[in-house]
Protein backbone atom coordinates (compact mmCIF):
# COMPACT_ATOMS: atom_id res chain seq x y z
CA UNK A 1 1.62 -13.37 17.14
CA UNK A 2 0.94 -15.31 14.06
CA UNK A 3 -1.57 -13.30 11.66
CA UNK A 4 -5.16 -15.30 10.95
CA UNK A 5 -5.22 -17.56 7.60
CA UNK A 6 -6.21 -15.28 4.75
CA UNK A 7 -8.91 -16.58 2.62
CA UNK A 8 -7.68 -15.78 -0.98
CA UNK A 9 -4.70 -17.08 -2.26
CA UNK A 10 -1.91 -14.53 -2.16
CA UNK A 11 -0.81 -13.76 -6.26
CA UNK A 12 -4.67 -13.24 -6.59
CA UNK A 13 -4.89 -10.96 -3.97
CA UNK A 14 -1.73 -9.23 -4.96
CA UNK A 15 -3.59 -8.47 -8.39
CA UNK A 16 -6.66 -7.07 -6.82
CA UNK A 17 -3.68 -4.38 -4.60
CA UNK A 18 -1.71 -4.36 -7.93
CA UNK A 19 -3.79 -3.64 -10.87
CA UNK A 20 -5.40 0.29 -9.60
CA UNK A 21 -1.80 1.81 -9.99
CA UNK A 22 -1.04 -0.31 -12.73
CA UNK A 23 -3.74 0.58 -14.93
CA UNK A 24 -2.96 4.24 -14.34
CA UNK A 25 0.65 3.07 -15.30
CA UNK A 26 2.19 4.42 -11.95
CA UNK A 27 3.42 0.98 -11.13
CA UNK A 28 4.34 -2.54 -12.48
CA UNK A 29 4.92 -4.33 -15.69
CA UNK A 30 3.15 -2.81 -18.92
CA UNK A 31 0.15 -5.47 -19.05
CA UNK A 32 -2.24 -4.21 -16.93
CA UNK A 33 -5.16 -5.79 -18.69
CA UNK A 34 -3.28 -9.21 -18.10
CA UNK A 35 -3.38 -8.71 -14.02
CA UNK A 36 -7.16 -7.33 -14.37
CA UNK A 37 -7.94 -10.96 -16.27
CA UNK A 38 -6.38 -12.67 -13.50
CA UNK A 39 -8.11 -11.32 -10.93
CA UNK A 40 -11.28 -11.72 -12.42
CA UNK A 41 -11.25 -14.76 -13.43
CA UNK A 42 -9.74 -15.93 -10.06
CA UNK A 43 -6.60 -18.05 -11.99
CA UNK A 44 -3.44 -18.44 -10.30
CA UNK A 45 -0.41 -19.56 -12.58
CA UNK A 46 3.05 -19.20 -13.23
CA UNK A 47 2.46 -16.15 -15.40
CA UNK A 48 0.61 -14.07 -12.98
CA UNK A 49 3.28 -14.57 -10.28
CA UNK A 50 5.77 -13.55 -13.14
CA UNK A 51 3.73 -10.12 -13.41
CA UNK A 52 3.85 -9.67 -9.75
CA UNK A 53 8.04 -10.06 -10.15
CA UNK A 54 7.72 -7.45 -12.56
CA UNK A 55 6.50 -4.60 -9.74
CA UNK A 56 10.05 -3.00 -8.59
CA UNK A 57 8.41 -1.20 -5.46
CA UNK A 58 6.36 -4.31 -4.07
CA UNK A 59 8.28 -7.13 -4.92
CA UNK A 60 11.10 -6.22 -2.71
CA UNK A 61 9.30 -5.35 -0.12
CA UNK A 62 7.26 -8.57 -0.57
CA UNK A 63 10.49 -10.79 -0.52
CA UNK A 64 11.89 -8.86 3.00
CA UNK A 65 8.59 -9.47 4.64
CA UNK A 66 9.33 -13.48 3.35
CA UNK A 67 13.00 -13.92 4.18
CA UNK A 68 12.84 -12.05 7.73
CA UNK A 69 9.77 -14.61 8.83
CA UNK A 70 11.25 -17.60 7.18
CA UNK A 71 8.72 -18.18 4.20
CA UNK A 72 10.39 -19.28 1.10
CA UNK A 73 7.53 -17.82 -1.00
CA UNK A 74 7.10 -14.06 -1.16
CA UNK A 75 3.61 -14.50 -2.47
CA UNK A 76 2.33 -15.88 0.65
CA UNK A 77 -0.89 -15.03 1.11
CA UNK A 78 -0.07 -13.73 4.68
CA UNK A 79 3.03 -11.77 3.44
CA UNK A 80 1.10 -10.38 0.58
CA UNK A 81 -1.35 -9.03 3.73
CA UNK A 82 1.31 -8.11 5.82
CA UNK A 83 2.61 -5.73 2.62
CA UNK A 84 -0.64 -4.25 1.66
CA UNK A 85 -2.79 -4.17 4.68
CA UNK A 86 -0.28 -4.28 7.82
CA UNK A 87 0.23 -7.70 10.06
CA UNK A 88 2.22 -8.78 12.70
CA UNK A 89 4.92 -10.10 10.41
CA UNK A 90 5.69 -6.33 9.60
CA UNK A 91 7.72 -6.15 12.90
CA UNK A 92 9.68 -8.84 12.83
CA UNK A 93 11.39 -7.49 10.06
CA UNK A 94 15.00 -6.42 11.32
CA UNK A 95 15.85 -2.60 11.10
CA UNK A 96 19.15 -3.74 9.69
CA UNK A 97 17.50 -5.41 7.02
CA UNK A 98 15.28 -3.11 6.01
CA UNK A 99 17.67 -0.51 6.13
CA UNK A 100 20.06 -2.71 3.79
CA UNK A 101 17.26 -2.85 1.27
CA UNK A 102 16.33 0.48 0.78
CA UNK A 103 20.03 1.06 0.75
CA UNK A 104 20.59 -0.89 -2.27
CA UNK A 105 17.35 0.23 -3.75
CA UNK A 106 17.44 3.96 -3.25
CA UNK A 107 20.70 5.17 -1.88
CA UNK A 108 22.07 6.28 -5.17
CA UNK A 109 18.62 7.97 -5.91
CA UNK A 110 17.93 9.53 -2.39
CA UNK A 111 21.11 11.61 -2.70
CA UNK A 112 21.12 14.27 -0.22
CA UNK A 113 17.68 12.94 1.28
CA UNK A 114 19.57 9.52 1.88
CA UNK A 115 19.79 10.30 5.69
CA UNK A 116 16.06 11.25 5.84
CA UNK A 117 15.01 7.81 4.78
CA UNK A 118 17.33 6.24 7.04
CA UNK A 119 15.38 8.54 10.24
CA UNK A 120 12.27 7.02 8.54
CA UNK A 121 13.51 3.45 9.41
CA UNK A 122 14.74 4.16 13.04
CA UNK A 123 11.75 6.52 13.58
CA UNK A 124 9.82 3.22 13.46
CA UNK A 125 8.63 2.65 9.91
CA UNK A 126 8.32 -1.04 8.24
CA UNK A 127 7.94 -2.24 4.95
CA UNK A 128 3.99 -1.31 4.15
CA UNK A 129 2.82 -0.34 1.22
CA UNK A 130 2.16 3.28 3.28
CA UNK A 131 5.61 3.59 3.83
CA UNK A 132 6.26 3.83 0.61
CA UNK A 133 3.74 6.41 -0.25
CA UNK A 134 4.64 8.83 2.66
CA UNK A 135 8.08 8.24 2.67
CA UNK A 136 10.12 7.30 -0.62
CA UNK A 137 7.39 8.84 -3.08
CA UNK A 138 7.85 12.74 -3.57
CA UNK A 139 4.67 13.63 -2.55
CA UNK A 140 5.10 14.54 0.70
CA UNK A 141 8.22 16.52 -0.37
CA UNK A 142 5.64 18.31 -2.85
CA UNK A 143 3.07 19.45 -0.69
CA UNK A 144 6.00 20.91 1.82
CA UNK A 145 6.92 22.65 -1.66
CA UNK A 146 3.62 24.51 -1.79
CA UNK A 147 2.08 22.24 -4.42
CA UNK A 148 -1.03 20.65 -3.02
CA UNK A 149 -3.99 19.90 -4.90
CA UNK A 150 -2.15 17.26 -7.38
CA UNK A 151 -0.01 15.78 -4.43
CA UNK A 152 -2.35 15.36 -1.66
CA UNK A 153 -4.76 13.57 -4.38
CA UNK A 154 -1.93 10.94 -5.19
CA UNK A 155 -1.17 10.54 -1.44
CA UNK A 156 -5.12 9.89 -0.83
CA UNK A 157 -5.85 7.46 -3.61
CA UNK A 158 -2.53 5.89 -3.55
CA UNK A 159 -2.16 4.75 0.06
CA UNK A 160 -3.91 1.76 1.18
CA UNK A 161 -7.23 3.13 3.14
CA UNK A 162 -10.10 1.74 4.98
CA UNK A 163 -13.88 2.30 4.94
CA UNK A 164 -17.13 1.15 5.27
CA UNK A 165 -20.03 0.05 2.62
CA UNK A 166 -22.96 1.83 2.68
CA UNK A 167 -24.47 0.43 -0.91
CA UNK A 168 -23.65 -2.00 -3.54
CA UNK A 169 -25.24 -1.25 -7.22
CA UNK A 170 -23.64 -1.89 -10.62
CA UNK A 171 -20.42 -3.10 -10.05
CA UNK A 172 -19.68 0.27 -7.74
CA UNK A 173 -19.75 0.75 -4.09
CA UNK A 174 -20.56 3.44 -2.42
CA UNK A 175 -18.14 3.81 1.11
CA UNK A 176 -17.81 6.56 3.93
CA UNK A 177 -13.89 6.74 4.08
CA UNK A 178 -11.59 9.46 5.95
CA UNK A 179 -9.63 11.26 3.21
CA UNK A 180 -6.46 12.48 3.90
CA UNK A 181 -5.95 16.41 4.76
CA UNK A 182 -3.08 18.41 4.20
CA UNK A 183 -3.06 21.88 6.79
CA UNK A 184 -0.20 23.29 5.43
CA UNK A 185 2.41 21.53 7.70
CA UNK A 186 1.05 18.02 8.59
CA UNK A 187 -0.98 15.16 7.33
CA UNK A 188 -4.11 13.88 9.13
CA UNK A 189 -7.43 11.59 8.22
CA UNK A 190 -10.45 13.99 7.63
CA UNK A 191 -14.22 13.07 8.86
CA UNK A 192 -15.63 10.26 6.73
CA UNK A 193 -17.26 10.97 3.17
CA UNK A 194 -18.90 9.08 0.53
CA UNK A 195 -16.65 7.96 -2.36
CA UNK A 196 -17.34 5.53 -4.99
CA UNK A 197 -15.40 2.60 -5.42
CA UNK A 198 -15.27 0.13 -7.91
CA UNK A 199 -15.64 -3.72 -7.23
CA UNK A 200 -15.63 -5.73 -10.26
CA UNK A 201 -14.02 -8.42 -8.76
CA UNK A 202 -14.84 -8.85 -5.25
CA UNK A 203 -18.80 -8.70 -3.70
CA UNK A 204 -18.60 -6.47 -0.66
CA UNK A 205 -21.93 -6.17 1.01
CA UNK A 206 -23.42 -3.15 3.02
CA UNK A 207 -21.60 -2.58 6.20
CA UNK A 208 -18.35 -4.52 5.14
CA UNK A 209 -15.49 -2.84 6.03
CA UNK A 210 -13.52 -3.21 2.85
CA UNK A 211 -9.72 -2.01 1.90
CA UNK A 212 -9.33 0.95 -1.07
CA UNK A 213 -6.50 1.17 -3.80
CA UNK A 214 -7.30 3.77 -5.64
CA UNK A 215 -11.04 3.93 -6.74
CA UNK A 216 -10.98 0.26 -6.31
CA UNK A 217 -12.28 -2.17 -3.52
CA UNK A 218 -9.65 -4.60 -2.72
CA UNK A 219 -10.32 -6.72 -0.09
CA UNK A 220 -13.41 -6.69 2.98
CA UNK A 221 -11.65 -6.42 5.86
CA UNK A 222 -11.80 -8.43 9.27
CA UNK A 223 -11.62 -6.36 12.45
CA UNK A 224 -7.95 -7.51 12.77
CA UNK A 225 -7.01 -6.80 9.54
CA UNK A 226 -9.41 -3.73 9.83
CA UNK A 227 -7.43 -2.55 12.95
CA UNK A 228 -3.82 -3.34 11.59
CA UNK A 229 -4.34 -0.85 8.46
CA UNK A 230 -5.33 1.73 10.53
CA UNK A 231 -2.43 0.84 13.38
CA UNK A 232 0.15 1.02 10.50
CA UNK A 233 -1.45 4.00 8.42
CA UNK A 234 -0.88 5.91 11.92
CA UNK A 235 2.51 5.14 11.92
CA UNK A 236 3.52 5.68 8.83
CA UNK A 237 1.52 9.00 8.81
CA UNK A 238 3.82 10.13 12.13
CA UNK A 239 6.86 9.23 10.34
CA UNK A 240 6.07 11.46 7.55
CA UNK A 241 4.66 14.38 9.80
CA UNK A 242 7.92 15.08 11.66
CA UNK A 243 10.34 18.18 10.52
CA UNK A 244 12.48 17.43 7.35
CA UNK A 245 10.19 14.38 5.80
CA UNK A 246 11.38 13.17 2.69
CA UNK A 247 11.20 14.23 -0.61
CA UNK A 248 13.15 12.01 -3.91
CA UNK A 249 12.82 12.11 -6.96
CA UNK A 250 9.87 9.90 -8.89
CA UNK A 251 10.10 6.60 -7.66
CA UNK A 252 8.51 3.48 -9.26
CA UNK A 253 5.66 1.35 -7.30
């Protein structure tokens, strides 16, 4: 099934993902005010797809999702989605493939917990951006350590999550969103709260459902794109529920 057209143009909306993480300098090349200018000002050049080479988490990712649905560009606005938000192109990425990847990538880093990524991929998980969080990150590993407070905030913010507008004033929206819950030995989506959000960029209007990185809106969502985020946050959330989930050493994103 071949994902709807995506009305931005994918290096912008790979800034608008990009820039939350990278202005907390988890992630990404050290010119975060460079990727914030870009997505404001809605410019697409060679030097903003030259930032989004310099994120060594997504851009892999990013070119998988290409090669294994025979797109030459990796900032295709659809596999730029398909990354961030979760689309049908997802699963047509081979297991072999994927597997290869993170082998180069994080075999040497894993260690020990080299296996336990591996179970990840044959378990069922596919190169989303919640993948990454619940599985390579250490957070997971942290909070099945006893630390939770610190962790479990990372996992919530960092992940890709969905919610609804309820009010649009200065430049900040106000959305009811399902944080995530930690009960000791599993992960699960909490009832729906109020967070703020901010959205210099994009316009979201009351009721949108809109997609959060960080304490940023990123994109309003369709009801298929709405419904693919929460199909793959469910899946990647499994994967990292079940006995023995990883836990590496800092990775970048």
């Amino acid at each position: 099934m071949t994902p709807p057209p995506w009305p931005d143009s994918g290096p912008l909306l790979f800034a608008r993902f990009a820039y939350p993480p990278n202005a907390l300098g988890y992630c990404g090349p050290d010119d975060s005010a460079a990727l914030l200018e870009y997505a404001t000002a809605g410019v697409e050049d060679p030097g903003l797809r030259q930032l989004a080479r310099g994120f060594e988490g997504a851009w892999p990712y990013l070119e998988l999702i290409a090669a294994a649905n025979h797109i030459d560009d990796p900032l295709d606005a659809q596999v730029v989605a398909a990354y961030w938000i979760g689309n049908p192109m997802l699963d047509q990425v081979p297991i072999a493939l994927l597997g290869n990847s993170l082998n180069d990538r994080f075999r040497r880093i894993a260690g020990n917990h080299w296996n336990e990524i591996v179970e990840c991929v044959c378990e069922g998980s596919v190169p989303h951006h919640n993948f990454h969080v619940f599985s390579i990150y250490p957070w997971v590993g942290m909070l099945r350590g006893g630390l939770v407070d610190q962790p479990l905030r990372v996992l919530d913010r960092c992940r890709v999550r969905w919610g609804q507008v309820i009010s649009v004033q200065g430049g900040v929206a106000i959305v009811r969103a399902s944080p995530l819950n930690w009960d000791g030995a599993r992960l699960s989506l909490g009832a729906p709260m109020l967070q703020a959000a901010a959205c210099p960029v994009i316009a979201p209007q009351p009721r949108d459902w809109v997609a959060l990185h960080w304490d940023w809106v990123s994109a309003v969502l369709s009801t298929r794109q709405l419904h693919s985020l929460r199909e793959y946050t469910a899946r990647e959330l499994a994967v990292a529920n079940r006995p023995g989930a990883p836990a590496l050493a800092r990775l970048s994103g």
